[in-house]
PDB file of N, CA and C in Angstrom:
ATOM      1  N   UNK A   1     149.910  79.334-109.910  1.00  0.00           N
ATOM      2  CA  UNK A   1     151.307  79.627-110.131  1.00  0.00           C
ATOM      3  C   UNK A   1     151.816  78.775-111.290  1.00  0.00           C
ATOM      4  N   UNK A   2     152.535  79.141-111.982  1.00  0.00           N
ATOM      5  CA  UNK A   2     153.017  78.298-113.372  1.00  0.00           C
ATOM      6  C   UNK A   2     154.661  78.467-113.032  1.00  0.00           C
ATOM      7  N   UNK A   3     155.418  77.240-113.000  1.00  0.00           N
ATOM      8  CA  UNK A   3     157.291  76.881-112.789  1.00  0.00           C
ATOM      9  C   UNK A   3     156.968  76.463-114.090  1.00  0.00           C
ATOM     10  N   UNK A   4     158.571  76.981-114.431  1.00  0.00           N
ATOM     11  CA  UNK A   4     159.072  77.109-115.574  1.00  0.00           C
ATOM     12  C   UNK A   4     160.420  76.776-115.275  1.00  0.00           C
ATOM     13  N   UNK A   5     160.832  74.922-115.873  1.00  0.00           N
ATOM     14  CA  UNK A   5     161.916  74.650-115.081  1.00  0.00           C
ATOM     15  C   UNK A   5     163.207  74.204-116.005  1.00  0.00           C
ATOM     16  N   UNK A   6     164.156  74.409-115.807  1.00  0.00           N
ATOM     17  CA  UNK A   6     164.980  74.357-116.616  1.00  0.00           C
ATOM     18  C   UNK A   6     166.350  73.743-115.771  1.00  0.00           C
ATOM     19  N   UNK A   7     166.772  72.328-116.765  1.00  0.00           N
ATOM     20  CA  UNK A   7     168.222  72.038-116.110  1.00  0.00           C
ATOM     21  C   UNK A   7     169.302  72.524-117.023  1.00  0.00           C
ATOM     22  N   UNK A   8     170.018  73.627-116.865  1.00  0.00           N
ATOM     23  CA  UNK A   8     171.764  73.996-117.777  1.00  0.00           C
ATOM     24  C   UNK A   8     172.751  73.388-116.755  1.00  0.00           C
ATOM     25  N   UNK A   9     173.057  71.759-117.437  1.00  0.00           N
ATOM     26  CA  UNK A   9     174.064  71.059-117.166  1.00  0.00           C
ATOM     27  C   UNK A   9     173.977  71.019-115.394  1.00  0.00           C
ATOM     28  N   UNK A  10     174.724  71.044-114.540  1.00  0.00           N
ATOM     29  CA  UNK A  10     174.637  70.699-113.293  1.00  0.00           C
ATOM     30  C   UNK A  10     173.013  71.641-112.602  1.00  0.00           C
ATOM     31  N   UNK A  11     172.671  72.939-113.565  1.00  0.00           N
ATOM     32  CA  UNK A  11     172.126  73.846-112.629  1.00  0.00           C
ATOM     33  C   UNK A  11     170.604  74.101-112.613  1.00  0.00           C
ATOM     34  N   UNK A  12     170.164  73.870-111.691  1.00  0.00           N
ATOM     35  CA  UNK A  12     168.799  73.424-111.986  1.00  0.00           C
ATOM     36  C   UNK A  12     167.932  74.882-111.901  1.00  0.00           C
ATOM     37  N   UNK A  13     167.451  75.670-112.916  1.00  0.00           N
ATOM     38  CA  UNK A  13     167.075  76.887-112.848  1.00  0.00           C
ATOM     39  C   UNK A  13     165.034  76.408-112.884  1.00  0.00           C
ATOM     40  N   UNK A  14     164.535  77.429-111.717  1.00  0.00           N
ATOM     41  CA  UNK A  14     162.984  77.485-111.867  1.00  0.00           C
ATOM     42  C   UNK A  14     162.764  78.985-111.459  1.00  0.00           C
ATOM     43  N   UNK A  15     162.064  79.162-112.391  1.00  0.00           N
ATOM     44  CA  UNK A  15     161.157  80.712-112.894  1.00  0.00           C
ATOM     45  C   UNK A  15     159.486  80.479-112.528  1.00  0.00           C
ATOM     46  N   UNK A  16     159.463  81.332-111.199  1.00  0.00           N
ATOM     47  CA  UNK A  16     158.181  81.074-111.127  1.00  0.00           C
ATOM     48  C   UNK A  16     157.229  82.188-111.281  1.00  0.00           C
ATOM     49  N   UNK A  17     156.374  82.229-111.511  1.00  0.00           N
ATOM     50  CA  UNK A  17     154.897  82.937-111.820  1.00  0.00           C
ATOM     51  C   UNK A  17     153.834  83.005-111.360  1.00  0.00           C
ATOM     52  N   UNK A  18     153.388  84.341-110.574  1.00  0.00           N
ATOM     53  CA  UNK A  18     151.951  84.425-109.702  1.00  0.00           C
ATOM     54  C   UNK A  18     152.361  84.597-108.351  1.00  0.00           C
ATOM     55  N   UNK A  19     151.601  83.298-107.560  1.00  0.00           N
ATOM     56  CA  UNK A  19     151.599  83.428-106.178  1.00  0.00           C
ATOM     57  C   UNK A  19     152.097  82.082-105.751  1.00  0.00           C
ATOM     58  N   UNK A  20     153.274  82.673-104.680  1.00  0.00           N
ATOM     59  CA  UNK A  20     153.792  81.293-103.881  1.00  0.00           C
ATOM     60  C   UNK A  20     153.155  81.248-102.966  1.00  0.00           C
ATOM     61  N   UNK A  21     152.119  80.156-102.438  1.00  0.00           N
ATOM     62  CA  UNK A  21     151.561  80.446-100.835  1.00  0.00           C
ATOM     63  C   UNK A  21     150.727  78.975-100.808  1.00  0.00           C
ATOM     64  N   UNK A  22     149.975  79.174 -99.882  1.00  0.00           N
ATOM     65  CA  UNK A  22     149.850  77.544 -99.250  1.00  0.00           C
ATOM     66  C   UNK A  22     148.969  76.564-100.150  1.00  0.00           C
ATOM     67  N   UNK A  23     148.062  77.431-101.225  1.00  0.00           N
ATOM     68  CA  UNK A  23     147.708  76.695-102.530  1.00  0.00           C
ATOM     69  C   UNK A  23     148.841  76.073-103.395  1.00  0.00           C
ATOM     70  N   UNK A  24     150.149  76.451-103.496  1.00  0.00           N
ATOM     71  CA  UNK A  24     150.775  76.517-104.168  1.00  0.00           C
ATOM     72  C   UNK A  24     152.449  75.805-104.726  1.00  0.00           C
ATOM     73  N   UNK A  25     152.260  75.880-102.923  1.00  0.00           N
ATOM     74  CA  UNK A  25     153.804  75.555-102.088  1.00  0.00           C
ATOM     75  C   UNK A  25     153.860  74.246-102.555  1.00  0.00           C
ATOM     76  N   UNK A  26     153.068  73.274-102.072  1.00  0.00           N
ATOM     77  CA  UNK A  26     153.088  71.809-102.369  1.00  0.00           C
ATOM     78  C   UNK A  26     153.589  71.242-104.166  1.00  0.00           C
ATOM     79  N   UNK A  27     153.362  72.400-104.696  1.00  0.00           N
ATOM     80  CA  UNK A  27     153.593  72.045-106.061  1.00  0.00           C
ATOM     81  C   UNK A  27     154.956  72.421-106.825  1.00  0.00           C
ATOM     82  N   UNK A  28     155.281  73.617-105.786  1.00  0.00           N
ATOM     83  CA  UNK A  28     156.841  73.563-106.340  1.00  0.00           C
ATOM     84  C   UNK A  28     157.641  72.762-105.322  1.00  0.00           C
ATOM     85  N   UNK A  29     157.351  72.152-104.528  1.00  0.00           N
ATOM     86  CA  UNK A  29     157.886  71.131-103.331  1.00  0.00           C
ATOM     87  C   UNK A  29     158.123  70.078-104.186  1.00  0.00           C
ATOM     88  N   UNK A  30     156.701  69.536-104.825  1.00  0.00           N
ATOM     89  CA  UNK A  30     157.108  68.503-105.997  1.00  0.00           C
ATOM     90  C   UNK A  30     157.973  68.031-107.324  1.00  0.00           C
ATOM     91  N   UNK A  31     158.059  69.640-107.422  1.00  0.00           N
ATOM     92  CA  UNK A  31     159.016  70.138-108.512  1.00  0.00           C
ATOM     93  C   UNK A  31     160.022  69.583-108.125  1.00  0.00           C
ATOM     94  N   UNK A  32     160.355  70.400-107.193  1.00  0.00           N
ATOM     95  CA  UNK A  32     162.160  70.657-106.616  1.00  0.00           C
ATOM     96  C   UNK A  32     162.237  68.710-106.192  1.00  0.00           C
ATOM     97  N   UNK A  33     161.934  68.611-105.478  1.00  0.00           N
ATOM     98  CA  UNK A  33     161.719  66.415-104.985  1.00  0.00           C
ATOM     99  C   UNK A  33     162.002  66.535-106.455  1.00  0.00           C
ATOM    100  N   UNK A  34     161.775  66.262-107.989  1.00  0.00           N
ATOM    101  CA  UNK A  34     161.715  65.587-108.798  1.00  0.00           C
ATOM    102  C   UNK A  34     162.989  65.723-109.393  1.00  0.00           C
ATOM    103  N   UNK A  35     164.055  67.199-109.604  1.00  0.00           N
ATOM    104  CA  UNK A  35     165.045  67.604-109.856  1.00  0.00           C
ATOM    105  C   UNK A  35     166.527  67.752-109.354  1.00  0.00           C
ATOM    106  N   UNK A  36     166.002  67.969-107.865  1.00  0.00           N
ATOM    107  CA  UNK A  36     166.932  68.765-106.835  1.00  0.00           C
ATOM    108  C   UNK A  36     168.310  67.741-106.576  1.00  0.00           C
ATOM    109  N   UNK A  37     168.276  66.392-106.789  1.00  0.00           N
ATOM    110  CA  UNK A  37     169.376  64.959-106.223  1.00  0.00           C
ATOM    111  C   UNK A  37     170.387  65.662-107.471  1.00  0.00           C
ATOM    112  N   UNK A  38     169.746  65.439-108.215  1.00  0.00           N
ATOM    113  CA  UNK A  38     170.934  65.620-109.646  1.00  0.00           C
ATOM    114  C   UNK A  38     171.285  66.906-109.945  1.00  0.00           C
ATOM    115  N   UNK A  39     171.005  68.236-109.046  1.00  0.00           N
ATOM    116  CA  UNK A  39     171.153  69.557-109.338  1.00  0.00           C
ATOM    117  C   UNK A  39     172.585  69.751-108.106  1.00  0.00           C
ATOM    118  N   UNK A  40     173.964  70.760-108.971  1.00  0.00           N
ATOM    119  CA  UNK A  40     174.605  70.813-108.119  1.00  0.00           C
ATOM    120  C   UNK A  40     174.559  72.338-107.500  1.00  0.00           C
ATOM    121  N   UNK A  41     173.804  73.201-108.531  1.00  0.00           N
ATOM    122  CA  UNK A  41     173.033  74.613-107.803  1.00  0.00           C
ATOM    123  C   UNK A  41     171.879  74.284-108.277  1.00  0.00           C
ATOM    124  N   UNK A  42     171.000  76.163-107.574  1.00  0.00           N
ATOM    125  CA  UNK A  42     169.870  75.911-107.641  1.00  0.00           C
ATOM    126  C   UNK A  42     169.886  77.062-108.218  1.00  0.00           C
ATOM    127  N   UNK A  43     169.116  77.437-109.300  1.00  0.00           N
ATOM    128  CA  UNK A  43     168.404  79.130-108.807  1.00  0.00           C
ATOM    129  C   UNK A  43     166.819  79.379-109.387  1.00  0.00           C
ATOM    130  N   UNK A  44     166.352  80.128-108.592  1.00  0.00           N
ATOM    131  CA  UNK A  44     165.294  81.143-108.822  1.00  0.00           C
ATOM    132  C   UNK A  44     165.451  81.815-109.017  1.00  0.00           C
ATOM    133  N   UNK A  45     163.991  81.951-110.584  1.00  0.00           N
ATOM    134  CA  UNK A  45     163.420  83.281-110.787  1.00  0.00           C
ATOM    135  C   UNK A  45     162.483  83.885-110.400  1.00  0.00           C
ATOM    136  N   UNK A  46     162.698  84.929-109.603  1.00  0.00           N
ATOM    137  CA  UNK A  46     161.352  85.444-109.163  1.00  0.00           C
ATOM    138  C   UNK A  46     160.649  87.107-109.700  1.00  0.00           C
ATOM    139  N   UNK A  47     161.410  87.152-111.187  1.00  0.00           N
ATOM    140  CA  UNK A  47     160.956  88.500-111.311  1.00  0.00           C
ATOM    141  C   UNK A  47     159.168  88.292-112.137  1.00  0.00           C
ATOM    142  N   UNK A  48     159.120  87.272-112.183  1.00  0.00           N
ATOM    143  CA  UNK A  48     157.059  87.411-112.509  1.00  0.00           C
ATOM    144  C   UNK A  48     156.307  86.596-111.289  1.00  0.00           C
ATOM    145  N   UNK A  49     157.101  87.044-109.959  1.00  0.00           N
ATOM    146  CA  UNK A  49     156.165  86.420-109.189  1.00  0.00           C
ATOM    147  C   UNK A  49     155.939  87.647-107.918  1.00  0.00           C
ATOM    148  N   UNK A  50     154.562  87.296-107.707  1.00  0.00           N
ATOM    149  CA  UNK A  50     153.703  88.551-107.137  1.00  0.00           C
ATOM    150  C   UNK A  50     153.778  88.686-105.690  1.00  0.00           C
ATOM    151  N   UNK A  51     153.819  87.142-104.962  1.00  0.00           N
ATOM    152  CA  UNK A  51     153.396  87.254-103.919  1.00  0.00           C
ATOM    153  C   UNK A  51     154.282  85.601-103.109  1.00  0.00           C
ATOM    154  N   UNK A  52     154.666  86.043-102.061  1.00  0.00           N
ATOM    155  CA  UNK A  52     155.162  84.341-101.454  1.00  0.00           C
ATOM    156  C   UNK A  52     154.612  84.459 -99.651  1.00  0.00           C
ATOM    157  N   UNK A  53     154.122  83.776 -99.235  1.00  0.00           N
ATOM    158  CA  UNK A  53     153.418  83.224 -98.091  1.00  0.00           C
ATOM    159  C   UNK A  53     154.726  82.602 -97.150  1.00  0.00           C
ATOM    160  N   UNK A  54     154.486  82.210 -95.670  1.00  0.00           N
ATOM    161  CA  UNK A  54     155.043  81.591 -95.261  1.00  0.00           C
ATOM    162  C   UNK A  54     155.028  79.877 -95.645  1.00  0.00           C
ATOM    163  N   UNK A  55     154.117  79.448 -96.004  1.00  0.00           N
ATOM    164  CA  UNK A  55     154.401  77.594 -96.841  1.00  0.00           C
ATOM    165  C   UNK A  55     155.375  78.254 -98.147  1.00  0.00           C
ATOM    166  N   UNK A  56     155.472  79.272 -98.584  1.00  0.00           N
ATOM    167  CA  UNK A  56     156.342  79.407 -99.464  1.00  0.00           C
ATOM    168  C   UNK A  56     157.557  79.471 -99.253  1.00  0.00           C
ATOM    169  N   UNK A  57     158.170  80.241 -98.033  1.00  0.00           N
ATOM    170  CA  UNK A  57     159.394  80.765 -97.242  1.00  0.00           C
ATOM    171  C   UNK A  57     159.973  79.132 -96.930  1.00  0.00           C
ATOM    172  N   UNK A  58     158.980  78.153 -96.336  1.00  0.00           N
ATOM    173  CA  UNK A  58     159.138  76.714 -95.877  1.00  0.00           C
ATOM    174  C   UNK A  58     159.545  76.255 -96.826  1.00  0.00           C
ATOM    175  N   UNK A  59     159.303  75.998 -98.108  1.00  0.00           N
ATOM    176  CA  UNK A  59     160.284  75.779 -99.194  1.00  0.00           C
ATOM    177  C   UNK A  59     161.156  76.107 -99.490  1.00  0.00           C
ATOM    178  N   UNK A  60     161.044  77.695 -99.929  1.00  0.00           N
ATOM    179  CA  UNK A  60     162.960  78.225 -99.674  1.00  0.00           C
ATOM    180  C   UNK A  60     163.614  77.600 -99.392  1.00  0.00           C
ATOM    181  N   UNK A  61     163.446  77.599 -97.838  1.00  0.00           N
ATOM    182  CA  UNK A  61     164.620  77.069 -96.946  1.00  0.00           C
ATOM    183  C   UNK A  61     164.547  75.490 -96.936  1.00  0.00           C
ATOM    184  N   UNK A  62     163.896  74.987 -96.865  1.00  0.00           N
ATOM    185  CA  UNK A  62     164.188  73.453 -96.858  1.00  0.00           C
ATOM    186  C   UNK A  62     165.249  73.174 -98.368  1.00  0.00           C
ATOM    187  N   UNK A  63     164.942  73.978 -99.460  1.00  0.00           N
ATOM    188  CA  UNK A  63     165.587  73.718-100.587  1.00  0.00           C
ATOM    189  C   UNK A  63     166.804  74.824-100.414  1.00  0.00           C
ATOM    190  N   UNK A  64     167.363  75.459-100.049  1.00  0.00           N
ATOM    191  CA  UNK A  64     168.263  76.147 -99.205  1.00  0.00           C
ATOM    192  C   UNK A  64     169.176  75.192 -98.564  1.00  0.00           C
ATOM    193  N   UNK A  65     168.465  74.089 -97.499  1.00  0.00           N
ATOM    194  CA  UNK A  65     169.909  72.824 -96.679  1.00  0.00           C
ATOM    195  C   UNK A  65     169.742  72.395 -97.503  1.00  0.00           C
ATOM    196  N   UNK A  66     168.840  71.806 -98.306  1.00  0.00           N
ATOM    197  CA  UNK A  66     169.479  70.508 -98.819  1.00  0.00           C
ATOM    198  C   UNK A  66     170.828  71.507 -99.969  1.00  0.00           C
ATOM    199  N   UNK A  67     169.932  72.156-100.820  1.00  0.00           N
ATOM    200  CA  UNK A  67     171.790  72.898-101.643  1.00  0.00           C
ATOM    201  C   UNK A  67     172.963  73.803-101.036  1.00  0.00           C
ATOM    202  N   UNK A  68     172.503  73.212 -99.780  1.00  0.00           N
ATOM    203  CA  UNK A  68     174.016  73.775 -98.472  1.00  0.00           C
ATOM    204  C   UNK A  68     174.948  72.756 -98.479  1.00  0.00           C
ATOM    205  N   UNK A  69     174.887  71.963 -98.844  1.00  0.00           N
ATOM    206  CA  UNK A  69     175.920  71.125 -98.895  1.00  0.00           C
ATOM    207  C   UNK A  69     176.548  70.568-100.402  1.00  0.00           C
ATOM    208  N   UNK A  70     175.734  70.736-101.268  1.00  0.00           N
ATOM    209  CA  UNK A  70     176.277  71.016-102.904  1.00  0.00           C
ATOM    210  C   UNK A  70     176.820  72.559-103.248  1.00  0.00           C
ATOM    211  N   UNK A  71     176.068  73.217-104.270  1.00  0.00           N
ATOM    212  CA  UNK A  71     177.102  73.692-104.807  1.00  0.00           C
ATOM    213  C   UNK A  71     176.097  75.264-104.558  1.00  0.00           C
ATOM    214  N   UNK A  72     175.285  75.181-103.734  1.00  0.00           N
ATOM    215  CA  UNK A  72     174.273  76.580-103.280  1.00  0.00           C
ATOM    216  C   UNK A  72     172.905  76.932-104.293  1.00  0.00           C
ATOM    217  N   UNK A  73     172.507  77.912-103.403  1.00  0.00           N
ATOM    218  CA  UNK A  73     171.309  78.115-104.208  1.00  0.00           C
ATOM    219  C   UNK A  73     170.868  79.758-103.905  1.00  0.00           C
ATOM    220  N   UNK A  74     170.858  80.302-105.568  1.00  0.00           N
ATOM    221  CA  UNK A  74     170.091  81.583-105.282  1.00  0.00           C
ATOM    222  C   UNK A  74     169.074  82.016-105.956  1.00  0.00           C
ATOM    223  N   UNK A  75     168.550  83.366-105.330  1.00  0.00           N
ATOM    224  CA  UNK A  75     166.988  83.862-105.839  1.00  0.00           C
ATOM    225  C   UNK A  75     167.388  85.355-106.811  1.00  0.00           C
ATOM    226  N   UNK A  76     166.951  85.087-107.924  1.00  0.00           N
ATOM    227  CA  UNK A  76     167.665  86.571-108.624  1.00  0.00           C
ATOM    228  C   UNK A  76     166.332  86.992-108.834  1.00  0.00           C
ATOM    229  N   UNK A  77     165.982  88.338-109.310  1.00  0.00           N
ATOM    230  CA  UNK A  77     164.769  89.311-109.511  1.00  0.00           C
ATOM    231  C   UNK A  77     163.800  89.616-108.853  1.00  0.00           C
ATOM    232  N   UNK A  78     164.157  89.737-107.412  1.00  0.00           N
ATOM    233  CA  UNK A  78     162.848  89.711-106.403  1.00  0.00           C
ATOM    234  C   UNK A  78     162.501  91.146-106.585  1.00  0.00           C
ATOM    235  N   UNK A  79     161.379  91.170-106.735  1.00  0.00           N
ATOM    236  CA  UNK A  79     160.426  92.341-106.457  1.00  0.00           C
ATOM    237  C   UNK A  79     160.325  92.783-104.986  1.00  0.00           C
ATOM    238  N   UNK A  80     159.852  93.898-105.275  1.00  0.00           N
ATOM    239  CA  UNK A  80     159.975  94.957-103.993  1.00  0.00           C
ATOM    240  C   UNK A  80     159.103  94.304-102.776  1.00  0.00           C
ATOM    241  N   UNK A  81     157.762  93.841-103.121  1.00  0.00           N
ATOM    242  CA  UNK A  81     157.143  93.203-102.346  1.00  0.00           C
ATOM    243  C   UNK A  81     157.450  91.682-101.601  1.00  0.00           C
ATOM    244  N   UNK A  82     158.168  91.025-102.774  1.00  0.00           N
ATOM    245  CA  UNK A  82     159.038  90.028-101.957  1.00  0.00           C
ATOM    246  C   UNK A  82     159.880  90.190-101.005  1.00  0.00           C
ATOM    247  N   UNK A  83     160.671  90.876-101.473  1.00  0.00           N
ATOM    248  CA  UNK A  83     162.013  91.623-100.719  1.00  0.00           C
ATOM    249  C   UNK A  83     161.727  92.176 -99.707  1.00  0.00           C
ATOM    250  N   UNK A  84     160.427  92.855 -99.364  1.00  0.00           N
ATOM    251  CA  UNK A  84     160.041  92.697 -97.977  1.00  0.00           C
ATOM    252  C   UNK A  84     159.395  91.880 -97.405  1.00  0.00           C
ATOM    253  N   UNK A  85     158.845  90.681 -97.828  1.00  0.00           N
ATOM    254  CA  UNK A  85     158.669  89.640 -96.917  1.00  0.00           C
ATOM    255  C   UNK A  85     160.036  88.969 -96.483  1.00  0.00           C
ATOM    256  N   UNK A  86     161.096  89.344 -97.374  1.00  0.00           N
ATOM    257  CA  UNK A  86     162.265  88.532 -96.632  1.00  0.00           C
ATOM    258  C   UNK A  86     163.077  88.982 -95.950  1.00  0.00           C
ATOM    259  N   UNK A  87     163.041  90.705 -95.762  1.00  0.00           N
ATOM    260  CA  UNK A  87     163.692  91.122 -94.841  1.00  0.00           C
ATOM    261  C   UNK A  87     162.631  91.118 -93.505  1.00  0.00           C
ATOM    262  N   UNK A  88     161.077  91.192 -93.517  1.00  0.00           N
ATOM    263  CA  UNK A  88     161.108  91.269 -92.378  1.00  0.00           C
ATOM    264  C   UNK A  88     160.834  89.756 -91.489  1.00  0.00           C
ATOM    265  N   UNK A  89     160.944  88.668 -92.696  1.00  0.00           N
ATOM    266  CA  UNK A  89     161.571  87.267 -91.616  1.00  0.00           C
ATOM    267  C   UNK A  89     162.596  87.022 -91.791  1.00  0.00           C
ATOM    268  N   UNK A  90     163.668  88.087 -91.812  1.00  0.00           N
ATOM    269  CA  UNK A  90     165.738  87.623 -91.694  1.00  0.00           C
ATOM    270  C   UNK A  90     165.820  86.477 -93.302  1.00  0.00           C
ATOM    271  N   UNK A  91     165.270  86.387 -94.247  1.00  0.00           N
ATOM    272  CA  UNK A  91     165.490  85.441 -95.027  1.00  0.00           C
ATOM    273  C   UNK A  91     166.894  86.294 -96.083  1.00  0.00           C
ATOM    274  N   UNK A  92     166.461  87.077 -96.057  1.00  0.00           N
ATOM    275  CA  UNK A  92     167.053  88.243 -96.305  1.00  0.00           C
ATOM    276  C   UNK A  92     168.366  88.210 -95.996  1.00  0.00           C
ATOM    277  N   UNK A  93     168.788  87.360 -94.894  1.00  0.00           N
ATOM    278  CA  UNK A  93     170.153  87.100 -94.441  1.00  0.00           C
ATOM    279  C   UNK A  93     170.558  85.681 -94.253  1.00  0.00           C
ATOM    280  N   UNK A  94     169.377  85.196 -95.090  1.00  0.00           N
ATOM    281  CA  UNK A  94     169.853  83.801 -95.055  1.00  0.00           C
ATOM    282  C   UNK A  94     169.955  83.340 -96.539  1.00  0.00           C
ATOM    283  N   UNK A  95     169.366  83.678 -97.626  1.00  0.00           N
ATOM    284  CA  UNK A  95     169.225  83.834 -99.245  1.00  0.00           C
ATOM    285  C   UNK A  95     170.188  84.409 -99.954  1.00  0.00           C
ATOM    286  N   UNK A  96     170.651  83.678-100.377  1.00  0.00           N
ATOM    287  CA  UNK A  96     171.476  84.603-101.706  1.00  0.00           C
ATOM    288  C   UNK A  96     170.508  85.136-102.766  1.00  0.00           C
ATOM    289  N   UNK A  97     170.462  86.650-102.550  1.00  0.00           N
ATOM    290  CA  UNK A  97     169.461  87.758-103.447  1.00  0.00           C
ATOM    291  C   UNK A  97     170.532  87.954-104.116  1.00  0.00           C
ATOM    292  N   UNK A  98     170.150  88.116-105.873  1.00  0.00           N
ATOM    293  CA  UNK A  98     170.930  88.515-106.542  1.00  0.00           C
ATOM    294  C   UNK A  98     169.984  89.913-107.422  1.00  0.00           C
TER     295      UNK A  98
END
């Protein structure tokens, strides 16, 4: 997977690429730990990414509370195949999809 990370002023934008899953997870975990204190949103890109796992979903959401109490966090360009991994674990109603 290749993040592609970008801070515009408070907003901490990452574009990711490939596959989110349990090879993978740990490394945008590290990402987000290195950025996330000084970010007052968040967002994802997910329109070049193929595939997300549940260690991937576990990130989401852990990076989800922690930007529940700043200024939020959303996922713009999900692909069709994402978009059904998140409706059929309710993420779908917990994510801001844009």
């Amino acid at each position: 997977m290749t993040i592609t990370k970008h801070m515009n002023g408070a907003n901490l934008e990452l574009a990711l690429e490939g596959r989110l899953d349990t090879m993978t997870a740990p490394e945008l975990e590290a990402e987000l730990n290195q950025d996330i204190a000084g970010a007052e949103t968040l967002t994802f890109d997910f329109s070049k990414l193929a595939y997300i796992s549940s260690a991937g979903l576990r990130v989401l959401l852990s990076a989800h509370k922690a930007m529940a109490a700043k200024g939020g966090m959303k996922v713009t360009n999900v692909n069709e195949i994402v978009q059904e991994v998140f409706d059929v674990t309710g993420f779908a109603d917990i994510l801001t999809i844009e």
